[in-house]
PDB file of N, CA and C in Angstrom:
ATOM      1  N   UNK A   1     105.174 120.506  71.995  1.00  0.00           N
ATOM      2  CA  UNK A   1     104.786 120.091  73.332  1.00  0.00           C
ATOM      3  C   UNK A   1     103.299 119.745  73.321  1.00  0.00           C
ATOM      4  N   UNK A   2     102.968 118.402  73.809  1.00  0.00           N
ATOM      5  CA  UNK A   2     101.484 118.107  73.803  1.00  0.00           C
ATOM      6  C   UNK A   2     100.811 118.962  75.222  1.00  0.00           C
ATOM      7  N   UNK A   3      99.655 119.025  75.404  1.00  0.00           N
ATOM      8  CA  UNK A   3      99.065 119.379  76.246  1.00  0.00           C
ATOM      9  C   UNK A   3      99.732 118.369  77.570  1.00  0.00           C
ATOM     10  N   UNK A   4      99.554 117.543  77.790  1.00  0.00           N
ATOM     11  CA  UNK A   4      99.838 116.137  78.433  1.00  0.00           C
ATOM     12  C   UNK A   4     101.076 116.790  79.318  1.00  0.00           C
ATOM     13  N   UNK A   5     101.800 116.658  78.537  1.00  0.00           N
ATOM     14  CA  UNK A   5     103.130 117.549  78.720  1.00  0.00           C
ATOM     15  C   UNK A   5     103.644 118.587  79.561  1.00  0.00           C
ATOM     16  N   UNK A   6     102.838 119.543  78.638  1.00  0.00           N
ATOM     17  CA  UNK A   6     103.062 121.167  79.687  1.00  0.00           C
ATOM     18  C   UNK A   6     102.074 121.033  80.883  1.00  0.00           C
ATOM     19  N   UNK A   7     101.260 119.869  80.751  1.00  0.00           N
ATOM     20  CA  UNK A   7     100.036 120.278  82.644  1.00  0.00           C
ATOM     21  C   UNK A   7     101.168 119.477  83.179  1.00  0.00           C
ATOM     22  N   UNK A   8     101.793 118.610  83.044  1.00  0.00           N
ATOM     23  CA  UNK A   8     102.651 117.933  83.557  1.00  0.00           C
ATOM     24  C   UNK A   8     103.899 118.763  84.428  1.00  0.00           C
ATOM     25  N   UNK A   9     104.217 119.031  83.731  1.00  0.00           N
ATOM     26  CA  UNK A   9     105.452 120.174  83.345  1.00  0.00           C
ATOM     27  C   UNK A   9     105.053 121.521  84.876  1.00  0.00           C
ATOM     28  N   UNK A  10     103.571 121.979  84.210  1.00  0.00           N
ATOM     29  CA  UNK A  10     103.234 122.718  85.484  1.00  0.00           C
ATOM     30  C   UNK A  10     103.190 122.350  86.521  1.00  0.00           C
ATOM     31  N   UNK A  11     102.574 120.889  86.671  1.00  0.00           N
ATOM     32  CA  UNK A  11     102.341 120.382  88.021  1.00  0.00           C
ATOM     33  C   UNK A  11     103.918 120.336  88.368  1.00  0.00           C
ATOM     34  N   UNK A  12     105.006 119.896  87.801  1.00  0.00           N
ATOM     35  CA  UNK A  12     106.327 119.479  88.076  1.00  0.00           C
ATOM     36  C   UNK A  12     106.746 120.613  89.128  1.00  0.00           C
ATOM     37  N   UNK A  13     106.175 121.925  88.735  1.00  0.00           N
ATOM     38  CA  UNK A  13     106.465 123.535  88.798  1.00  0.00           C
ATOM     39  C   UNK A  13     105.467 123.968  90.380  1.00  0.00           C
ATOM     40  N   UNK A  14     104.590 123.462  90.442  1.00  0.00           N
ATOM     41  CA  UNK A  14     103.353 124.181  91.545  1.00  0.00           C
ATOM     42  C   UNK A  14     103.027 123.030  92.258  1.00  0.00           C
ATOM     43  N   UNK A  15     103.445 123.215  93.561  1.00  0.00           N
ATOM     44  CA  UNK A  15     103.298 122.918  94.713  1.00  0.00           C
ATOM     45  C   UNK A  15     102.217 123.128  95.359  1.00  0.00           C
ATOM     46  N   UNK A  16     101.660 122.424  96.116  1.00  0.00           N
ATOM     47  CA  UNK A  16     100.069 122.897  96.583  1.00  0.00           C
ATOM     48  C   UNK A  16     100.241 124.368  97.309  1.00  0.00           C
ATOM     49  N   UNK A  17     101.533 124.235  98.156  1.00  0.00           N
ATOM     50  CA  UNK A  17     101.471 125.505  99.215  1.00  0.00           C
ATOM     51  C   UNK A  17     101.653 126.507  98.591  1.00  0.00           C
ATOM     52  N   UNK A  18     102.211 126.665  97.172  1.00  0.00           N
ATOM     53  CA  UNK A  18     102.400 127.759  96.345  1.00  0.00           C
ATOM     54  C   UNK A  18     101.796 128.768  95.821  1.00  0.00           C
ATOM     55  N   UNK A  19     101.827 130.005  95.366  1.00  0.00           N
ATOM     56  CA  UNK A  19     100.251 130.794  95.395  1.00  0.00           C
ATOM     57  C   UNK A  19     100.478 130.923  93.762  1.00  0.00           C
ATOM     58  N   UNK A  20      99.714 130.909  93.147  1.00  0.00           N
ATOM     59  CA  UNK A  20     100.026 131.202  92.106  1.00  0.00           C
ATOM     60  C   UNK A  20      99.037 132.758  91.113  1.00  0.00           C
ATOM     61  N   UNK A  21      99.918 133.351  91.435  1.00  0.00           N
ATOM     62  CA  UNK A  21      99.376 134.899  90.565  1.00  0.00           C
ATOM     63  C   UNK A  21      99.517 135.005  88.994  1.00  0.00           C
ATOM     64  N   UNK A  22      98.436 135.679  88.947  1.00  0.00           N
ATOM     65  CA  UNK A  22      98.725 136.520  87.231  1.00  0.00           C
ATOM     66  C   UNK A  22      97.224 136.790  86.938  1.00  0.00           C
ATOM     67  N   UNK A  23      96.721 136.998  85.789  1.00  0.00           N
ATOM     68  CA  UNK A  23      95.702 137.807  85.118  1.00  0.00           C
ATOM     69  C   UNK A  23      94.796 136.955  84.471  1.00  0.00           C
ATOM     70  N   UNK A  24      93.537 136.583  84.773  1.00  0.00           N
ATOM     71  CA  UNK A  24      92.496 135.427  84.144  1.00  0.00           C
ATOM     72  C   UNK A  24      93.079 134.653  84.138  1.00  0.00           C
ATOM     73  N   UNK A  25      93.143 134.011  84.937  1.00  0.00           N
ATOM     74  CA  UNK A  25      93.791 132.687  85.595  1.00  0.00           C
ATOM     75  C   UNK A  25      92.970 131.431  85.021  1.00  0.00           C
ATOM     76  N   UNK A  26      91.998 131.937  85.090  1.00  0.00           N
ATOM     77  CA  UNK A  26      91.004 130.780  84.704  1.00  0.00           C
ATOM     78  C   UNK A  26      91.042 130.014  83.410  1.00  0.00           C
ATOM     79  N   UNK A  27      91.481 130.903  82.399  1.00  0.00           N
ATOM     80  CA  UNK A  27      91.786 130.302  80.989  1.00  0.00           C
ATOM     81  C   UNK A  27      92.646 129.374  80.982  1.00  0.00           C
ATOM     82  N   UNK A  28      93.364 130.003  81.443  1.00  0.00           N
ATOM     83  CA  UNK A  28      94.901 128.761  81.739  1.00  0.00           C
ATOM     84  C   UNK A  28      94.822 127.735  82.325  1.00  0.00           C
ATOM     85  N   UNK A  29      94.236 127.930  83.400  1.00  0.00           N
ATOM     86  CA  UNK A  29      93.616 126.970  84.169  1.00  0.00           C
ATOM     87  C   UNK A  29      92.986 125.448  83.884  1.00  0.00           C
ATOM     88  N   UNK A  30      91.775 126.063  83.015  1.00  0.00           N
ATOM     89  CA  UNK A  30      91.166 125.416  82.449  1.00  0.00           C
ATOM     90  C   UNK A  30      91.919 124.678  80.946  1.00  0.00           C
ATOM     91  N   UNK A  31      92.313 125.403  80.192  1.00  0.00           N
ATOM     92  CA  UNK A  31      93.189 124.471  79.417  1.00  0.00           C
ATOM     93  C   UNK A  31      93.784 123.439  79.916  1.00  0.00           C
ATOM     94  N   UNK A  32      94.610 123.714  80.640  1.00  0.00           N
ATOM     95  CA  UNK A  32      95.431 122.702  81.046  1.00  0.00           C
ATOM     96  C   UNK A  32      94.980 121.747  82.292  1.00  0.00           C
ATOM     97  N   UNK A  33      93.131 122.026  82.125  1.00  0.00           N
ATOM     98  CA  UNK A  33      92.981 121.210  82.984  1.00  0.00           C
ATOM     99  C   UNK A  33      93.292 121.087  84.794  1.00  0.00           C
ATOM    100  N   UNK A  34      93.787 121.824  85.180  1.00  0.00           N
ATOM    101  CA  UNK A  34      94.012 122.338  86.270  1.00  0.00           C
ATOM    102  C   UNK A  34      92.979 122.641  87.731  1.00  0.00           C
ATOM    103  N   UNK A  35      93.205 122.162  88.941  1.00  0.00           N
ATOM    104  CA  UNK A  35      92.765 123.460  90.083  1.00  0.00           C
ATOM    105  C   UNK A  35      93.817 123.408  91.057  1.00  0.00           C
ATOM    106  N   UNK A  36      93.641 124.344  91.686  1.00  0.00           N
ATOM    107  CA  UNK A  36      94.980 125.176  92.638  1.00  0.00           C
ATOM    108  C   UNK A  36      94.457 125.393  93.517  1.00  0.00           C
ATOM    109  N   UNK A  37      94.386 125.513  94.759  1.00  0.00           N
ATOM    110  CA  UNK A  37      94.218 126.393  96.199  1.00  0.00           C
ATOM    111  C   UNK A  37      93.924 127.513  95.969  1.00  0.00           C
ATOM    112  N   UNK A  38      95.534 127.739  96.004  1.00  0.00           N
ATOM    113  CA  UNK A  38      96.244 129.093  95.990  1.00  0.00           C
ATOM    114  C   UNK A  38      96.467 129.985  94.790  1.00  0.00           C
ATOM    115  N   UNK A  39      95.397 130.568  94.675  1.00  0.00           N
ATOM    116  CA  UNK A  39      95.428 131.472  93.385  1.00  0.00           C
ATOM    117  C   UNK A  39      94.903 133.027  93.816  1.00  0.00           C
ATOM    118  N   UNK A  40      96.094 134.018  93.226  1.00  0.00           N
ATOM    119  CA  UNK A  40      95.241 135.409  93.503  1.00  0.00           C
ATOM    120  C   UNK A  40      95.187 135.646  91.806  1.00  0.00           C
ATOM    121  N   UNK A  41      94.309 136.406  91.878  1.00  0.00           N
ATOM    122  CA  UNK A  41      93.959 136.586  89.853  1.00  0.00           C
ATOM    123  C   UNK A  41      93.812 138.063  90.138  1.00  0.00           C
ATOM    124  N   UNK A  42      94.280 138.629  88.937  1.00  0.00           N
ATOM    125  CA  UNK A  42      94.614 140.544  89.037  1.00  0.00           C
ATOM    126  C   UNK A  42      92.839 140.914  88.720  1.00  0.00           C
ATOM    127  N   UNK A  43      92.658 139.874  87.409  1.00  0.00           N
ATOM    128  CA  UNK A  43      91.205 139.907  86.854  1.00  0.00           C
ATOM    129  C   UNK A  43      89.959 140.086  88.292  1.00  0.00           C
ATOM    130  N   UNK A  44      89.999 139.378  88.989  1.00  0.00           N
ATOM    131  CA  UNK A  44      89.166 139.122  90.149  1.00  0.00           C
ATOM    132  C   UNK A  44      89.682 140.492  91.191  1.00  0.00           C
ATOM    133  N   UNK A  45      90.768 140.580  91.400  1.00  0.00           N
ATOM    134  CA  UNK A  45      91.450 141.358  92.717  1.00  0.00           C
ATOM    135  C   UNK A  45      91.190 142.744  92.157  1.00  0.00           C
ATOM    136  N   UNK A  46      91.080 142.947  91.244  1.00  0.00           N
ATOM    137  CA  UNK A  46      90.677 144.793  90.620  1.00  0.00           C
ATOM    138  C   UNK A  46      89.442 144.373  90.245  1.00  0.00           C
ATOM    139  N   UNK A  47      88.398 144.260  90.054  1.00  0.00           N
ATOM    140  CA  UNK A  47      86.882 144.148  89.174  1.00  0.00           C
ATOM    141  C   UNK A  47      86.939 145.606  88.715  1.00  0.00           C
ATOM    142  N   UNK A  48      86.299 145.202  87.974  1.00  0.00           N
ATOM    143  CA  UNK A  48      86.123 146.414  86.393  1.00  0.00           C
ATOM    144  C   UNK A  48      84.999 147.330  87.314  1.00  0.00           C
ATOM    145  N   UNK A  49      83.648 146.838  88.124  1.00  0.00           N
ATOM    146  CA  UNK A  49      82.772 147.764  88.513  1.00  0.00           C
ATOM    147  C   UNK A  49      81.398 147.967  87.584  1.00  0.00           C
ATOM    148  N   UNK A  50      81.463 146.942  86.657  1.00  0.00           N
ATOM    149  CA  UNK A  50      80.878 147.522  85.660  1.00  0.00           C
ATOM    150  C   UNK A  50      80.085 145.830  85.968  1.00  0.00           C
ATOM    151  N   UNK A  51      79.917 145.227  86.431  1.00  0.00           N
ATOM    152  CA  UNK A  51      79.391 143.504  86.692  1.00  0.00           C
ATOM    153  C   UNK A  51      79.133 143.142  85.561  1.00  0.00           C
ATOM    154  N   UNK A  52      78.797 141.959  85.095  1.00  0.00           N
ATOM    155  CA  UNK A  52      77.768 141.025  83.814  1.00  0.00           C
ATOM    156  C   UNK A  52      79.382 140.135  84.057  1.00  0.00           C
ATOM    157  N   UNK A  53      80.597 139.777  84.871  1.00  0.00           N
ATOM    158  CA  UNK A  53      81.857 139.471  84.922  1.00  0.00           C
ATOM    159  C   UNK A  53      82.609 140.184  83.998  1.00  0.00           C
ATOM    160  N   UNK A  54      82.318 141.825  83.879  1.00  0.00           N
ATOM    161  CA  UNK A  54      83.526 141.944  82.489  1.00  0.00           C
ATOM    162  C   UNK A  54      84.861 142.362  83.860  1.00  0.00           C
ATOM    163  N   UNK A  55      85.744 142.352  82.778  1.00  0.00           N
ATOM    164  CA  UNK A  55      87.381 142.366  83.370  1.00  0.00           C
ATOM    165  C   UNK A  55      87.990 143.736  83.016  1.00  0.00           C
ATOM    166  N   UNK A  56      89.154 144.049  83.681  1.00  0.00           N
ATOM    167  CA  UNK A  56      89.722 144.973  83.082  1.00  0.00           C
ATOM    168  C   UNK A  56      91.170 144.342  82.525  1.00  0.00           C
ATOM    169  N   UNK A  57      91.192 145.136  81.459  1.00  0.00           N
ATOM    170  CA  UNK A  57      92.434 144.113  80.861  1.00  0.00           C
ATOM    171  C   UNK A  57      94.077 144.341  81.602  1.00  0.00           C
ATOM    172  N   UNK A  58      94.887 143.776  81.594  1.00  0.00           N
ATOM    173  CA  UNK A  58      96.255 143.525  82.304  1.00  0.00           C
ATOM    174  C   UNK A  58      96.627 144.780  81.696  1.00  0.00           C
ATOM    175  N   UNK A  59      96.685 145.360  80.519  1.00  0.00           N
ATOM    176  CA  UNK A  59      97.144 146.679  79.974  1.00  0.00           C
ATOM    177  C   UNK A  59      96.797 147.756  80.606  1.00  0.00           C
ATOM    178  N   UNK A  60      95.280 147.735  81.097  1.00  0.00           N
ATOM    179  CA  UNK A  60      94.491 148.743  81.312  1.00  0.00           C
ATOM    180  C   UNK A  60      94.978 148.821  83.198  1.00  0.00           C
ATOM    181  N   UNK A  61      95.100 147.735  83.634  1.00  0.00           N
ATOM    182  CA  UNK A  61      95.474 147.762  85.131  1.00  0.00           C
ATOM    183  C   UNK A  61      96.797 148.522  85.379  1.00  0.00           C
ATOM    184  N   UNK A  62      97.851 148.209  84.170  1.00  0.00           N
ATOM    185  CA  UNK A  62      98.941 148.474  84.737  1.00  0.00           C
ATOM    186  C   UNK A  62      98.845 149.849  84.613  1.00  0.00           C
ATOM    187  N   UNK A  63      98.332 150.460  83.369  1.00  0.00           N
ATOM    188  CA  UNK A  63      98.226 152.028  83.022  1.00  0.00           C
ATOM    189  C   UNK A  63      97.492 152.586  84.384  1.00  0.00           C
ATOM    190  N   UNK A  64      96.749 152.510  84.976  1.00  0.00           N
ATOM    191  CA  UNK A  64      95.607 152.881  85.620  1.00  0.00           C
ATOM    192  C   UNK A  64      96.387 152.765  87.361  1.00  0.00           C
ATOM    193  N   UNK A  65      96.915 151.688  87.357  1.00  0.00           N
ATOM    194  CA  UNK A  65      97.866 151.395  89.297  1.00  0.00           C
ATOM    195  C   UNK A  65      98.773 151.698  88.948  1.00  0.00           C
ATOM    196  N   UNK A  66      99.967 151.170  87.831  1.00  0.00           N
ATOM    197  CA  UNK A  66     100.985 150.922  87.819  1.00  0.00           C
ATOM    198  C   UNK A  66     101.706 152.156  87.197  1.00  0.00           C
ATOM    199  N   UNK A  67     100.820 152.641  86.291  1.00  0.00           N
ATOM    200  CA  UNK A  67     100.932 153.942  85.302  1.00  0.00           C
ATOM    201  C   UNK A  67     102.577 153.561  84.457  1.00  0.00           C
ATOM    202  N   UNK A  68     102.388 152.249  83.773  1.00  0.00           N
ATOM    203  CA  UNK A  68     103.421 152.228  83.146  1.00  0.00           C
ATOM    204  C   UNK A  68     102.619 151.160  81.851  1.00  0.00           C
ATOM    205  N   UNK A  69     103.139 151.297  80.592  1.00  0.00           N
ATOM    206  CA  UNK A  69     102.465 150.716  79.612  1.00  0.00           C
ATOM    207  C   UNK A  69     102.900 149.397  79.613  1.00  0.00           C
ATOM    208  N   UNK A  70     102.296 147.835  79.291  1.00  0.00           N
ATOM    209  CA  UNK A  70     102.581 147.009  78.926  1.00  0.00           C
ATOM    210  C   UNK A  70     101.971 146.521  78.056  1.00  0.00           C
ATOM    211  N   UNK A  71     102.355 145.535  77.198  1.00  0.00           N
ATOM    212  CA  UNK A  71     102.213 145.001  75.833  1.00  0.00           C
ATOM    213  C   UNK A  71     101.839 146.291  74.860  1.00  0.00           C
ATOM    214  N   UNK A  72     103.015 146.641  74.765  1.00  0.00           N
ATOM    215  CA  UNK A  72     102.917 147.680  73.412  1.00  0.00           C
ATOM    216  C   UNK A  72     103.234 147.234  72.676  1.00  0.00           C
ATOM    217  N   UNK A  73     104.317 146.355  72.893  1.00  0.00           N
ATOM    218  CA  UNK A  73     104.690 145.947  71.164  1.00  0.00           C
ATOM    219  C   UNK A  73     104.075 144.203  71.357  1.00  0.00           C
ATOM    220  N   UNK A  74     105.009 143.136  71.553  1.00  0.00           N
ATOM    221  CA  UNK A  74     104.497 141.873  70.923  1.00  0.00           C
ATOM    222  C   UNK A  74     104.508 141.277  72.307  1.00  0.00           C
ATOM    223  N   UNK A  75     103.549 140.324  72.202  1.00  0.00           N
ATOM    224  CA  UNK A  75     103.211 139.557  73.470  1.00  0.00           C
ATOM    225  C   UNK A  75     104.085 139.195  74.332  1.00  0.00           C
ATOM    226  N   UNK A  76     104.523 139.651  75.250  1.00  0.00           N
ATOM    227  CA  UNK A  76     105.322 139.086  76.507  1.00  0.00           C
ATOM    228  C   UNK A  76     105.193 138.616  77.976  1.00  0.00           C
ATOM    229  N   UNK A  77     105.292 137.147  78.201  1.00  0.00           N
ATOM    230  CA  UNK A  77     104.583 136.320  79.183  1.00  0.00           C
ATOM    231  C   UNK A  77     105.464 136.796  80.117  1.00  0.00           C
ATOM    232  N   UNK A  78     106.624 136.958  80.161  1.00  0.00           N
ATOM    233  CA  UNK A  78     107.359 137.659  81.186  1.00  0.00           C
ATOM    234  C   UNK A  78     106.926 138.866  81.745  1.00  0.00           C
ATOM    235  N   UNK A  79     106.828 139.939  81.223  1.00  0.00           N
ATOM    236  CA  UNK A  79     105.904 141.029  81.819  1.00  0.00           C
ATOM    237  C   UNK A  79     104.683 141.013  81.705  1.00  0.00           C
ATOM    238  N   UNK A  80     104.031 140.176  81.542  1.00  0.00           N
ATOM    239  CA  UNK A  80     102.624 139.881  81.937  1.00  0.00           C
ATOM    240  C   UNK A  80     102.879 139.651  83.486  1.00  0.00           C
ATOM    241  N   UNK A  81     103.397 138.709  83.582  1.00  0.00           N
ATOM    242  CA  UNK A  81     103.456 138.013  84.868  1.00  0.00           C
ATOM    243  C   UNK A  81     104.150 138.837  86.115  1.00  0.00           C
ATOM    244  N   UNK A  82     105.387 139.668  85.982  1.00  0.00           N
ATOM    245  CA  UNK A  82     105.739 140.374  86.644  1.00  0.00           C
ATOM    246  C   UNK A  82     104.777 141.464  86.690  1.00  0.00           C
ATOM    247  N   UNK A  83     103.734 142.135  85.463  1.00  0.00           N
ATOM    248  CA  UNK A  83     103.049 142.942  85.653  1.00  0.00           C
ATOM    249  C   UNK A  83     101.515 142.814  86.511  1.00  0.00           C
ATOM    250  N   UNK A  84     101.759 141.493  86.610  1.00  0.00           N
ATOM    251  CA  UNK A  84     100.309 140.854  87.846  1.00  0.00           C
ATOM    252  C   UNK A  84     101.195 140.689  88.808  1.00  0.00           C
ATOM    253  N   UNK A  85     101.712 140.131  89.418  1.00  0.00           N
ATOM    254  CA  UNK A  85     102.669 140.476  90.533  1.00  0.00           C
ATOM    255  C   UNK A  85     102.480 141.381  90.630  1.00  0.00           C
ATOM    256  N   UNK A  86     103.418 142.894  90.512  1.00  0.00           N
ATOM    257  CA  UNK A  86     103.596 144.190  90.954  1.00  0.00           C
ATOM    258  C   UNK A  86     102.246 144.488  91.228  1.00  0.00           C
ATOM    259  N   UNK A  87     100.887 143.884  90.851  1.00  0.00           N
ATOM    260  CA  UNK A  87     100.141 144.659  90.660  1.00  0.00           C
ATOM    261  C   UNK A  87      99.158 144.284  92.622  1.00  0.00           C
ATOM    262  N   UNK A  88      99.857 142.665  92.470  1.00  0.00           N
ATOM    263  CA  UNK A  88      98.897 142.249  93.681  1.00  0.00           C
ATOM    264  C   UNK A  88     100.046 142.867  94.790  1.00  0.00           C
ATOM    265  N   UNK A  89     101.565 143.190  94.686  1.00  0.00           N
ATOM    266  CA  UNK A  89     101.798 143.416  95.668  1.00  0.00           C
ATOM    267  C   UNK A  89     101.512 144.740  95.863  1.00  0.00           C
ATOM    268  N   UNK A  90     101.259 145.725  95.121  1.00  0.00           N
ATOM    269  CA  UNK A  90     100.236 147.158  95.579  1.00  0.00           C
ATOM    270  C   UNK A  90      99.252 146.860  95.967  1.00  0.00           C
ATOM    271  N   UNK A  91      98.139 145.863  95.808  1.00  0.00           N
ATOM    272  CA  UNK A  91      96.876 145.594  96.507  1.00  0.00           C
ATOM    273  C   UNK A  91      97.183 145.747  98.042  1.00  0.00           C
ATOM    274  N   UNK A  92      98.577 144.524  97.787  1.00  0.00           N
ATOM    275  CA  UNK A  92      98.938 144.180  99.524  1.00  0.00           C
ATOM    276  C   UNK A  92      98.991 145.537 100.351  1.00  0.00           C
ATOM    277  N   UNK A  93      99.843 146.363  99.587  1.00  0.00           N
ATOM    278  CA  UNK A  93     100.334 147.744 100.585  1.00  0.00           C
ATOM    279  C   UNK A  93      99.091 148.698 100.812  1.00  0.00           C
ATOM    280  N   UNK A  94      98.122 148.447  99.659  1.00  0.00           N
ATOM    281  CA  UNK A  94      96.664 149.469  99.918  1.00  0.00           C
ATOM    282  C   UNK A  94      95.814 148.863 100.269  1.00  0.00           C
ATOM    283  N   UNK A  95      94.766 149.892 101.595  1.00  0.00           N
ATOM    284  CA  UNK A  95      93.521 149.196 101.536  1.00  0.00           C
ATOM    285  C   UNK A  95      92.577 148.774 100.521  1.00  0.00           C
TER     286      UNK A  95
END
């Protein structure tokens, strides 16, 4: 798949009114060339506390809110993504 392709492919996928969640958004983003409206980012919506922009990692969020481990074994974009989800809809329910 060329680059060309998959921004294509995304745009095919994201609708302006659409929100689009998950974890450093920005990388992705930027690869593929991209901007969105509607973006909540886990990276931005938890800040680490610690400023200079460091992040806390998607592992470290879920252990820490979610108290359940992810990516233990091999990279999975599927629970990445459900694991930023779950994570903004606890934001939603807490102050």
């Amino acid at each position: 798949t060329t680059l060309a392709q998959a921004r294509e492919h995304v745009l095919g996928l994201l609708h302006p009114r659409h929100v689009l969640v998950g974890h450093s958004l920005e990388n992705d983003l930027l690869a593929l060339r991209l901007l969105h409206a509607r973006v909540i980012d886990t990276a931005v919506l938890f800040p680490s506390g610690r400023g200079g922009g460091s992040k806390q990692s998607l592992r470290a969020l879920a252990q820490k809110h979610l108290r359940t481990d992810v990516q233990a074994a091999a990279h999975d974009s599927v629970e990445d993504a459900l694991t930023a989800l779950r994570l903004v809809q606890l934001r939603l329910r807490t102050p």
